[in-house]
C-alpha atoms as a PDB file:
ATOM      1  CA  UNK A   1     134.994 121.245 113.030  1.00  0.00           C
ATOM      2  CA  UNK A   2     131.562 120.558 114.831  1.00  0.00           C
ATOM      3  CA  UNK A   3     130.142 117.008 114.604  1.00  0.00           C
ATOM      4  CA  UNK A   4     126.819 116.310 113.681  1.00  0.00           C
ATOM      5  CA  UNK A   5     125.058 115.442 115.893  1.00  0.00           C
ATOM      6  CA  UNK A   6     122.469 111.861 115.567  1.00  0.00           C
ATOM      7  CA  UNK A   7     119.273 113.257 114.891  1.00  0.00           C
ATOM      8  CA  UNK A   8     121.026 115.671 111.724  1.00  0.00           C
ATOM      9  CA  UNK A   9     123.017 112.305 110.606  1.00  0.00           C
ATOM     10  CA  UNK A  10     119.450 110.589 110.556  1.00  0.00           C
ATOM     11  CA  UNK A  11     117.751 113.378 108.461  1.00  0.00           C
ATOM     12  CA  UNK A  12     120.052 113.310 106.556  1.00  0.00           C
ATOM     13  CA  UNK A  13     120.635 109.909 105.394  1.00  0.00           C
ATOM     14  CA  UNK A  14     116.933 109.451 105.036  1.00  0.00           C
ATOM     15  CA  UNK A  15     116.926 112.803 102.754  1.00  0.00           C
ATOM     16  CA  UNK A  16     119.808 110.595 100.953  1.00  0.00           C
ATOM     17  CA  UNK A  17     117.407 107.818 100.550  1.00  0.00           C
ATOM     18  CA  UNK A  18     114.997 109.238  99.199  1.00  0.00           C
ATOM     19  CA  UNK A  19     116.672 111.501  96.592  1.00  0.00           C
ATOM     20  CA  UNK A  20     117.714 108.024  95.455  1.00  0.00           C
ATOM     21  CA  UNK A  21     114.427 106.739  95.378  1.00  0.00           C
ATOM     22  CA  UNK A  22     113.535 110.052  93.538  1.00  0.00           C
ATOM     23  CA  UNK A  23     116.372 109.323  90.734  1.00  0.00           C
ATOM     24  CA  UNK A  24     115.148 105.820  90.555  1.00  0.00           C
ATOM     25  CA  UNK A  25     111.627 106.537  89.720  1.00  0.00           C
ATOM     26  CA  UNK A  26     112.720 108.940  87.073  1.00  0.00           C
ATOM     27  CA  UNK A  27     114.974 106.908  85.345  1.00  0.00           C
ATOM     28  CA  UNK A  28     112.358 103.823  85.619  1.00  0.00           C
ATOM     29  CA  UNK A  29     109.696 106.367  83.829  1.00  0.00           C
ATOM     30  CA  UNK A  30     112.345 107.198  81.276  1.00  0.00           C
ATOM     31  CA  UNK A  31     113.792 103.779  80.476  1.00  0.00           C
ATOM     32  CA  UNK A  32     110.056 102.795  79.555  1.00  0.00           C
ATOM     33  CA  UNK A  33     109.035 105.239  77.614  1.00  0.00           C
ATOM     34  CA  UNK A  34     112.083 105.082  75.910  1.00  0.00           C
ATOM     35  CA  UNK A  35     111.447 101.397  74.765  1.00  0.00           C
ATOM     36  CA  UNK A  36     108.050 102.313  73.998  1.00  0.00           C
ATOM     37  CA  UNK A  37     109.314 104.965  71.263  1.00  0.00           C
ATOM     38  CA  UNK A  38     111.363 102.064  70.333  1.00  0.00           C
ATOM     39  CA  UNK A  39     108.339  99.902  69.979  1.00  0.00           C
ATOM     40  CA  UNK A  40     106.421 102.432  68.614  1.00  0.00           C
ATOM     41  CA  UNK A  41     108.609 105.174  66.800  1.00  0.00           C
ATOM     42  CA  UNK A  42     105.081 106.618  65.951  1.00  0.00           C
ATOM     43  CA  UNK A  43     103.943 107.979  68.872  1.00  0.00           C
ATOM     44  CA  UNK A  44     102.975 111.173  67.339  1.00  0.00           C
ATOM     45  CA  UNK A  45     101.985 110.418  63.406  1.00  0.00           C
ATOM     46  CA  UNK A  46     102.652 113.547  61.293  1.00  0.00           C
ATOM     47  CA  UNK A  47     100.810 115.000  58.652  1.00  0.00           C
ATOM     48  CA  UNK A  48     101.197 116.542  55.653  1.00  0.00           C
ATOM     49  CA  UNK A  49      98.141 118.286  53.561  1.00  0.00           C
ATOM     50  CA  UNK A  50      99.201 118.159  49.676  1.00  0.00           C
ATOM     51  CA  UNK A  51      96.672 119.583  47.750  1.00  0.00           C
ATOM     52  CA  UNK A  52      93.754 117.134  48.221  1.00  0.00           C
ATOM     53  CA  UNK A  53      95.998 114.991  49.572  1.00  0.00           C
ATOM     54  CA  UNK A  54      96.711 113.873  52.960  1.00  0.00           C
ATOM     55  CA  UNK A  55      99.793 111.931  53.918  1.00  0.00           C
ATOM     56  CA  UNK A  56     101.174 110.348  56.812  1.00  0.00           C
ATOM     57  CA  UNK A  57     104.989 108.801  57.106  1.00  0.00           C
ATOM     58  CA  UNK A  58     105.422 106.051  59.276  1.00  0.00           C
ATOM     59  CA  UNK A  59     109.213 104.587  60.438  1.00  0.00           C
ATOM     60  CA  UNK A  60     109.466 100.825  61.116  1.00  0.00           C
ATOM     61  CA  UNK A  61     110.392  99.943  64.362  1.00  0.00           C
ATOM     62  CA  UNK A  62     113.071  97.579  64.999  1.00  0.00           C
ATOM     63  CA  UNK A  63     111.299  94.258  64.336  1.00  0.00           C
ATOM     64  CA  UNK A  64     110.186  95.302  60.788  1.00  0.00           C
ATOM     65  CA  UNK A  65     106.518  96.466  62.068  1.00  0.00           C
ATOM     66  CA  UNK A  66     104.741  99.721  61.572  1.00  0.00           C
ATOM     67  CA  UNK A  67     103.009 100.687  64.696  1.00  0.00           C
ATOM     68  CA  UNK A  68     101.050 104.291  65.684  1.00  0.00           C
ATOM     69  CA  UNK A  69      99.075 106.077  67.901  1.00  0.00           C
ATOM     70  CA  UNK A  70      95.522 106.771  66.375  1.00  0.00           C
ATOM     71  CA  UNK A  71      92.293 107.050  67.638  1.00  0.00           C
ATOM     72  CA  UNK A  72      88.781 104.648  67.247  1.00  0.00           C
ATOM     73  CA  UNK A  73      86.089 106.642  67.989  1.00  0.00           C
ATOM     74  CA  UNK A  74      87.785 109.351  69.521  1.00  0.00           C
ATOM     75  CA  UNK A  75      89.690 107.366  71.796  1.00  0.00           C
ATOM     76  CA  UNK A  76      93.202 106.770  71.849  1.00  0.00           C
ATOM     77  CA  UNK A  77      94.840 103.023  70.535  1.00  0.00           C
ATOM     78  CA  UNK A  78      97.662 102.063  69.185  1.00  0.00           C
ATOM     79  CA  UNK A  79      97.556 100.158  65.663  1.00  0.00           C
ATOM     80  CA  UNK A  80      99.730  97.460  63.854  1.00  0.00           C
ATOM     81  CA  UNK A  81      99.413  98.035  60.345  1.00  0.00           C
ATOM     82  CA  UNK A  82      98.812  94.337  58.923  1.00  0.00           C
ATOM     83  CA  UNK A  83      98.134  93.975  55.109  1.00  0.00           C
ATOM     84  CA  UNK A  84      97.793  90.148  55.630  1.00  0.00           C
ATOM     85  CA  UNK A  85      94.715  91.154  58.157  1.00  0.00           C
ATOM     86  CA  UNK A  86      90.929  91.178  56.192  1.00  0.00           C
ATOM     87  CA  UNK A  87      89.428  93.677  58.461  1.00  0.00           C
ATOM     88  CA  UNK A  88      90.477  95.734  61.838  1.00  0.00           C
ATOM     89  CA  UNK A  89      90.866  92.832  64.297  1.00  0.00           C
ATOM     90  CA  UNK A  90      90.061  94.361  67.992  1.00  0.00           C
ATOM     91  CA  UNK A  91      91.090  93.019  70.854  1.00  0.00           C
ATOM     92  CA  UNK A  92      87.795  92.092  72.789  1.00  0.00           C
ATOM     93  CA  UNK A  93      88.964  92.817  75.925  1.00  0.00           C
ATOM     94  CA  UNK A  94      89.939  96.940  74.373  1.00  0.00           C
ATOM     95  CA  UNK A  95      86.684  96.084  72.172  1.00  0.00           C
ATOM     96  CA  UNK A  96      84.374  96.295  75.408  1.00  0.00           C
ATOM     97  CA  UNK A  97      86.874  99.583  76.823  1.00  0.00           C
ATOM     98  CA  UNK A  98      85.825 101.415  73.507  1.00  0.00           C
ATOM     99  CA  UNK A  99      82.227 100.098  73.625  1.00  0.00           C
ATOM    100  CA  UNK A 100      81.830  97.963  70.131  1.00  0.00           C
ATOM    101  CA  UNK A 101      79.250  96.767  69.384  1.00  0.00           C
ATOM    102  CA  UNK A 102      79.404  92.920  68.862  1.00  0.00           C
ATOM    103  CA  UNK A 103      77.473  91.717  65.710  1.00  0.00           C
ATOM    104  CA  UNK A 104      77.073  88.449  63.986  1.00  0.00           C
ATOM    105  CA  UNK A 105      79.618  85.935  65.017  1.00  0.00           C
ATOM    106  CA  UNK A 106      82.157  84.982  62.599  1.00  0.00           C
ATOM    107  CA  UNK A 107      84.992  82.561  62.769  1.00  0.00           C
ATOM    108  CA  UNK A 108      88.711  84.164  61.118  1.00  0.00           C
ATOM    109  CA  UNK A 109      91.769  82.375  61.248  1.00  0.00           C
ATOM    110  CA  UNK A 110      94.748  83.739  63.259  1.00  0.00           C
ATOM    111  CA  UNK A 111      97.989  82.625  63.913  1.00  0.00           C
ATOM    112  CA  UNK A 112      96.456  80.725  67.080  1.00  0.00           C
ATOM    113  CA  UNK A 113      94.132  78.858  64.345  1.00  0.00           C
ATOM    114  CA  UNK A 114      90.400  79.239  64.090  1.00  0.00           C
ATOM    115  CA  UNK A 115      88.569  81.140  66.504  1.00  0.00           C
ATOM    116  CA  UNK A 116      85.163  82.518  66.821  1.00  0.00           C
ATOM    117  CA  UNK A 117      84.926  86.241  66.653  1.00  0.00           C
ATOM    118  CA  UNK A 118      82.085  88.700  66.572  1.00  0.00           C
ATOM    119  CA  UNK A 119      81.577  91.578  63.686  1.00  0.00           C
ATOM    120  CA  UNK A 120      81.350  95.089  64.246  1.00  0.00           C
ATOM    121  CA  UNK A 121      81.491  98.803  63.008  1.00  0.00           C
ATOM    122  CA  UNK A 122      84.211 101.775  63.409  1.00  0.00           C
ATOM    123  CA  UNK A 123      82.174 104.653  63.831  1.00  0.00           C
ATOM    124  CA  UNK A 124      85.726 106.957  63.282  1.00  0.00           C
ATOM    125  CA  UNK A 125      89.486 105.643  62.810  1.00  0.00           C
ATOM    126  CA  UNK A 126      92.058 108.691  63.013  1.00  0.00           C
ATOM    127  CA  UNK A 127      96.040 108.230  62.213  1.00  0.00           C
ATOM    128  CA  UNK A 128      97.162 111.466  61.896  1.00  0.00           C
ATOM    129  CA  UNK A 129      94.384 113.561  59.751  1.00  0.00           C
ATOM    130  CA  UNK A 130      93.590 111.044  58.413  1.00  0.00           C
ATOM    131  CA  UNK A 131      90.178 109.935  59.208  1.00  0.00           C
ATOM    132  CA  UNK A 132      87.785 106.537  57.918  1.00  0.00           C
ATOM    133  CA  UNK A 133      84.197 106.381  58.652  1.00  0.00           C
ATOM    134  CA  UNK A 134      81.735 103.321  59.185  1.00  0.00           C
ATOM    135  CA  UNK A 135      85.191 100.710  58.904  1.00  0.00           C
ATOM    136  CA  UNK A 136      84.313  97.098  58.630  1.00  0.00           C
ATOM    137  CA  UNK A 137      86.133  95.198  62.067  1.00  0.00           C
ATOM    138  CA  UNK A 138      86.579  92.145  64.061  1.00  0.00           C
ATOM    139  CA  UNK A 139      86.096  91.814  67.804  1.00  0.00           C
ATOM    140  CA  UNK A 140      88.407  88.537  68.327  1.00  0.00           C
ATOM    141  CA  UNK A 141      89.174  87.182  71.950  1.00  0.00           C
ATOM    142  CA  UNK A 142      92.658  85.333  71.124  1.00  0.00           C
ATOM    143  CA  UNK A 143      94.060  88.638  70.176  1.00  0.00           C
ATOM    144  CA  UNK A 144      96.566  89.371  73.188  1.00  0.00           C
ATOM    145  CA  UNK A 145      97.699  92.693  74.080  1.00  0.00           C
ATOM    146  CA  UNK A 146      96.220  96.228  73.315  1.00  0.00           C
ATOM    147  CA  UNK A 147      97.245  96.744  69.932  1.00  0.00           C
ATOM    148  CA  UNK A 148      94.743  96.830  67.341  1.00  0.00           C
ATOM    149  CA  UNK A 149      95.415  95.012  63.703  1.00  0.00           C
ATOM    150  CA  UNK A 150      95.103  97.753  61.170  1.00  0.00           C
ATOM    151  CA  UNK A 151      93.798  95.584  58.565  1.00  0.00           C
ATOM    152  CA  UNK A 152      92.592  95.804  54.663  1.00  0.00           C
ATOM    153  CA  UNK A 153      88.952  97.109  55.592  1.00  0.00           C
ATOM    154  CA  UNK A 154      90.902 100.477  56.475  1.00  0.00           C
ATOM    155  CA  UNK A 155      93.928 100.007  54.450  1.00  0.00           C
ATOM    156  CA  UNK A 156      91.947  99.203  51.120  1.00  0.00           C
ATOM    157  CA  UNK A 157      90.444 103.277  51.818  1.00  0.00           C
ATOM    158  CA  UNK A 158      93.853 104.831  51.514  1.00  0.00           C
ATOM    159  CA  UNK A 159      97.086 104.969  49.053  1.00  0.00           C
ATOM    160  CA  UNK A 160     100.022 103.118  50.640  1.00  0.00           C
ATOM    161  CA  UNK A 161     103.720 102.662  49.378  1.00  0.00           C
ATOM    162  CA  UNK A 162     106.947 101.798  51.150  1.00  0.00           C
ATOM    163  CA  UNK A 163     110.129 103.535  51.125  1.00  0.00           C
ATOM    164  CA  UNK A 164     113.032 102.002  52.847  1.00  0.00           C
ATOM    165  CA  UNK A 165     111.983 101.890  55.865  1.00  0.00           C
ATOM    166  CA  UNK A 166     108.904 103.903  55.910  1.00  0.00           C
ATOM    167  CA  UNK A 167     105.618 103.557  54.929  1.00  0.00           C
ATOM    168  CA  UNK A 168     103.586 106.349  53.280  1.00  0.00           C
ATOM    169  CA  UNK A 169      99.653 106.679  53.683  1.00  0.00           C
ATOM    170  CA  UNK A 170      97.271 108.428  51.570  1.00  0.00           C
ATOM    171  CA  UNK A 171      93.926 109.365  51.629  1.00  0.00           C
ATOM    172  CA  UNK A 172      92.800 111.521  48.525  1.00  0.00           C
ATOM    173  CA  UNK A 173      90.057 113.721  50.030  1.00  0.00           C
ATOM    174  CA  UNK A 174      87.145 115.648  47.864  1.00  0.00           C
ATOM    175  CA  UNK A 175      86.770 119.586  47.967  1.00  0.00           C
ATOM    176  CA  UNK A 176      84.081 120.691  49.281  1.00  0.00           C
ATOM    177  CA  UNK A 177      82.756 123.571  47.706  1.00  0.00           C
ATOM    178  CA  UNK A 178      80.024 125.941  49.216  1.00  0.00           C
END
């Protein structure tokens, strides 16, 4: 048996090293997006098209919340469906990313208190197919994080029930005939 000899030992403990650091990364990127999908078993809303119906399911995540991926003005967010929320509160900080508008100031409360926040207008809000033009919102500054609060100025648009634990949207949509 020939020994190897130092330079071979050396190339190959650092190829050792870094398959490591290779099988690290990976399982880092797939440990987070795994709690994400726990967070947020809607990455992906589906939709179903029932006559002049649309429906989306959403499944509770583990704290009792309904979160999904939808879009405000063609951009991607992700929404927390709140039907203790008046309007769509935005974070301002995502407000400014998506380019709101601010309007009139207004003061809501939150679970921080009283706080002044600015009006404003959803242009387009997607989840799934289903889509809500010119939707009353809320830019508001104590909001922390990136999820937007999916609130009764969109909610009050569509059909909603809850079914263990999932919650069914509706939106009846006209025909249009040509």
């Amino acid at each position: 048996m020939t020994q190897a000899s130092p330079p071979d030992r050396r190339l190959g403990t650092v190829m050792m090293v870094l398959a490591w650091i290779a099988g690290l990364a990976v399982a880092a990127q797939w440990f987070s997006g795994f709690e994400e999908r726990r967070r947020n078993p809607n990455q992906t809303p589906v939709s179903m098209h029932i006559g002049s119906t649309i429906e989306v399911h959403l499944e509770r995540n583990r704290q009792g919340h309904y979160l999904t991926k939808g879009q405000i003005n063609g951009r991607p967010v992700t929404f927390l469906l709140d039907t203790g929320a008046t309007f769509v509160a935005v974070p301002a900080g995502l407000a400014e990313e998506l380019q709101l508008k601010r309007g009139r100031p207004i003061m809501v409360n939150t679970a921080n208190g009283l706080t002044e926040s600015w009006s404003t207008r959803i242009h387009t809000l997607q989840l799934g197919d289903i889509r809500l033009h010119d939707v009353s919102a809320g830019i508001v500054p104590g909001i922390v994080g990136e999820d937007i609060l999916l609130g009764m100025s969109a909610l009050k648009q569509l059909d909603f029930t809850q079914q263990g634990n999932e919650l069914i949207l509706r939106q009846h949509v006209e025909s249009k005939h040509e």
